[in-house]
N, C-alpha and C. Protein backbone atom coordinates (compact mmCIF):
# COMPACT_ATOMS: atom_id res chain seq x y z
N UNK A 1 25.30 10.87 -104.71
CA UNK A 1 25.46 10.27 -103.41
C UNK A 1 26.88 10.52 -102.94
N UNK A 2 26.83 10.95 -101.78
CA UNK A 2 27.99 11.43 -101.33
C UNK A 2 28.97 10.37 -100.69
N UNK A 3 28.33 10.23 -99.18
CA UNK A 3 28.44 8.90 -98.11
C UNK A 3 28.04 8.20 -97.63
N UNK A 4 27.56 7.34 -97.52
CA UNK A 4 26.69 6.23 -96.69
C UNK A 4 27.04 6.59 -94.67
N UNK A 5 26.56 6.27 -94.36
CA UNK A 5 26.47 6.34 -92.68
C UNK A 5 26.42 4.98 -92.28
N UNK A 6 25.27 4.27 -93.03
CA UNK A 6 25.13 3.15 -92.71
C UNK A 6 25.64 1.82 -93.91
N UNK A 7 25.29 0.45 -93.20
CA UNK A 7 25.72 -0.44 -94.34
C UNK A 7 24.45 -1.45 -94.21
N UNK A 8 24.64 -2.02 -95.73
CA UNK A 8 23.34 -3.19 -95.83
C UNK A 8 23.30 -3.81 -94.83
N UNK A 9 22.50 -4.65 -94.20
CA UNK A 9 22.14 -4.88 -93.12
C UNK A 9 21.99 -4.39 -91.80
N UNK A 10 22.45 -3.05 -92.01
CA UNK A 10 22.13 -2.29 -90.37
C UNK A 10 21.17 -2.66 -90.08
N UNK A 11 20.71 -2.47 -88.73
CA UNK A 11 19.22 -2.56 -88.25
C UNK A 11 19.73 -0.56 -87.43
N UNK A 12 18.19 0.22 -88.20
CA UNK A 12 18.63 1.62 -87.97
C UNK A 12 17.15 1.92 -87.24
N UNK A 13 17.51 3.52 -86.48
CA UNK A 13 15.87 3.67 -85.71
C UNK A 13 15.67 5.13 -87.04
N UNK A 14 14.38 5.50 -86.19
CA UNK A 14 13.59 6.41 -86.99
C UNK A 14 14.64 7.70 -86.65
N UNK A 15 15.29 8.66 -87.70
CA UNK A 15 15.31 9.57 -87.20
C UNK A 15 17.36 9.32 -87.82
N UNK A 16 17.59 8.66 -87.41
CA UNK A 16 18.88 8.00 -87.79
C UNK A 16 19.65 8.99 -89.10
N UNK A 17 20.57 8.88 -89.31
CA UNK A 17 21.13 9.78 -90.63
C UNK A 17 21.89 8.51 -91.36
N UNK A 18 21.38 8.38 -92.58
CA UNK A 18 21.53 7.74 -93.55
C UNK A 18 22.84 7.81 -94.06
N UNK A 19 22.96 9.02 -94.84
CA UNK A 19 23.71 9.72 -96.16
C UNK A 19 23.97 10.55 -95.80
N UNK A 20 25.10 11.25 -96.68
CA UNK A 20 24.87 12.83 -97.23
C UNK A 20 24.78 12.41 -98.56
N UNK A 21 23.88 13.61 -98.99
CA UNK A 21 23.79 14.30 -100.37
C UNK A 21 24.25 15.04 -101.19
N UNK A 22 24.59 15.86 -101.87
CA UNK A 22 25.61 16.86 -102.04
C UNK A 22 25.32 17.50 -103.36
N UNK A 23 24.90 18.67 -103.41
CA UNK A 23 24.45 19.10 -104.71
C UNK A 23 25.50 20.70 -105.11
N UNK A 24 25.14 21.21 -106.17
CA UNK A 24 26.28 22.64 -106.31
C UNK A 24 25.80 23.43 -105.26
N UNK A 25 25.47 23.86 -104.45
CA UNK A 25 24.87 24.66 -103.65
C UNK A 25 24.88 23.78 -102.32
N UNK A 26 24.69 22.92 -101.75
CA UNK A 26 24.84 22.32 -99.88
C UNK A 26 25.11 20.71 -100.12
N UNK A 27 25.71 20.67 -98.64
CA UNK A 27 25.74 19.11 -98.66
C UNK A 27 24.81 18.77 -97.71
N UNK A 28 23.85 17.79 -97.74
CA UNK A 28 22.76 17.41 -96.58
C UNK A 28 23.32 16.19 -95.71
N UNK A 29 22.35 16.22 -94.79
CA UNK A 29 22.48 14.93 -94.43
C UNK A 29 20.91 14.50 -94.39
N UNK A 30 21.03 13.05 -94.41
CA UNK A 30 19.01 12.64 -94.83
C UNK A 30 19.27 11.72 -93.82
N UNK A 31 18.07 11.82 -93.18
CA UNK A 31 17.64 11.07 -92.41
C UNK A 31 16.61 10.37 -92.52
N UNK A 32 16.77 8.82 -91.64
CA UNK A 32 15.62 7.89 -92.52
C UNK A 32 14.11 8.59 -91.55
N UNK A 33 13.30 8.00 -91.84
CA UNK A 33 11.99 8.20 -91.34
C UNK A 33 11.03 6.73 -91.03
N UNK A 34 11.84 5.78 -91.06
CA UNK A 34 11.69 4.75 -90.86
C UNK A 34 12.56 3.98 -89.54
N UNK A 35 12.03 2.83 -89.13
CA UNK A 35 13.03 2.05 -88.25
C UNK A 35 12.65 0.63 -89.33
N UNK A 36 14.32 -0.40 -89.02
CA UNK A 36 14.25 -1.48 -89.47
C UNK A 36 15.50 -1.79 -89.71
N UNK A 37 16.22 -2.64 -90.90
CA UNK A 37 17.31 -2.85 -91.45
C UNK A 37 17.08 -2.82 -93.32
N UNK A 38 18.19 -1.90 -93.00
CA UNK A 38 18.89 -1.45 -94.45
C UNK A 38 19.02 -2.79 -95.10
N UNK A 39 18.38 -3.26 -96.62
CA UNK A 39 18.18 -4.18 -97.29
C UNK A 39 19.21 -4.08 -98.67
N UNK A 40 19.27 -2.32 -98.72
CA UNK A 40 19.80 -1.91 -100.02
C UNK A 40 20.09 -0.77 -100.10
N UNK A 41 21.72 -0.25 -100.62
CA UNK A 41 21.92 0.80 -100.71
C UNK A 41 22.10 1.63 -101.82
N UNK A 42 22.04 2.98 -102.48
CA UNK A 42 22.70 2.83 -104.20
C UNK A 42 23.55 3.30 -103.74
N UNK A 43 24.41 3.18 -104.83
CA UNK A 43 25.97 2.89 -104.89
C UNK A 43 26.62 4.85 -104.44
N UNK A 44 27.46 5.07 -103.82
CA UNK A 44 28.55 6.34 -103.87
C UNK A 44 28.86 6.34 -104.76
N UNK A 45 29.10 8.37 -104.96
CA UNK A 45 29.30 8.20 -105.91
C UNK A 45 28.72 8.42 -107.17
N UNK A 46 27.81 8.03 -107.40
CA UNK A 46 26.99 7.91 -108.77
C UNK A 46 26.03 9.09 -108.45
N UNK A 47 25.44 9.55 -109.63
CA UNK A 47 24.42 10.77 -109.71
C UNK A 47 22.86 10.03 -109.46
N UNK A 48 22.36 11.16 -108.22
CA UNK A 48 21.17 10.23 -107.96
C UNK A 48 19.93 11.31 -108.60
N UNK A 49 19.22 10.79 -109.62
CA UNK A 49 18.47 11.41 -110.40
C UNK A 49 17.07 11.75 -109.28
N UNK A 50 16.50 12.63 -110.13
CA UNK A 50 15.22 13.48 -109.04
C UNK A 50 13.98 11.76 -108.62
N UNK A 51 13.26 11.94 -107.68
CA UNK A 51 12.58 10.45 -107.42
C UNK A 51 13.04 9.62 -107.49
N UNK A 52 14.57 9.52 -107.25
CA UNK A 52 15.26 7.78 -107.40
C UNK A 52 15.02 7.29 -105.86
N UNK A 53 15.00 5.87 -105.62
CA UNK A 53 14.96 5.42 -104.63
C UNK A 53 16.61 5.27 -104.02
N UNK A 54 17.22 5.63 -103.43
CA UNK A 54 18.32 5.33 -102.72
C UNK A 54 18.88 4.45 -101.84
N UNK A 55 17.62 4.06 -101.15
CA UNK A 55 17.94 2.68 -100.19
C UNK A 55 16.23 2.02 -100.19
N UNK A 56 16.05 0.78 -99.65
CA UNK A 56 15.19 0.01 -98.81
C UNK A 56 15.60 -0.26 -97.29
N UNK A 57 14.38 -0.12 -96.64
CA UNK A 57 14.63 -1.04 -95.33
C UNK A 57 13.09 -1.74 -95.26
N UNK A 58 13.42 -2.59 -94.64
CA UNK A 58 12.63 -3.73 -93.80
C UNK A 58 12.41 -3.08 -92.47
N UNK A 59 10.92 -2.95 -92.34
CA UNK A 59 10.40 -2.66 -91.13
C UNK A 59 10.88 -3.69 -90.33
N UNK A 60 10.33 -3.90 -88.99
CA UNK A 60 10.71 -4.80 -88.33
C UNK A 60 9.69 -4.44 -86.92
């Protein structure tokens, strides 16, 4: 995990950019695919293993 964009409790729309990612080869940016508020973020920083969850949001 690179950067956060957003913080716990945002309220974010569909389409929104989350993060970047950052691997040996590109840095991304991810975008949510959801609307709602950010409940939970994982931490910067830390290595985010393949299928980890990275955040929650709450629809709304």
């Amino acid at each position: 995990m690179k950067k956060w964009h957003v913080n716990e409790g945002d309220l974010i729309k569909e389409g929104a950019i989350l993060c970047e990612l950052e691997n040996e080869e590109a840095l991304l940016e991810f975008e949510s695919a959801f609307e709602g508020v950010i409940l939970y973020t994982y931490p910067t920083g830390v290595i985010v293993l393949p299928n980890k969850e990275i955040c929650k949001i709450k629809s709304i």
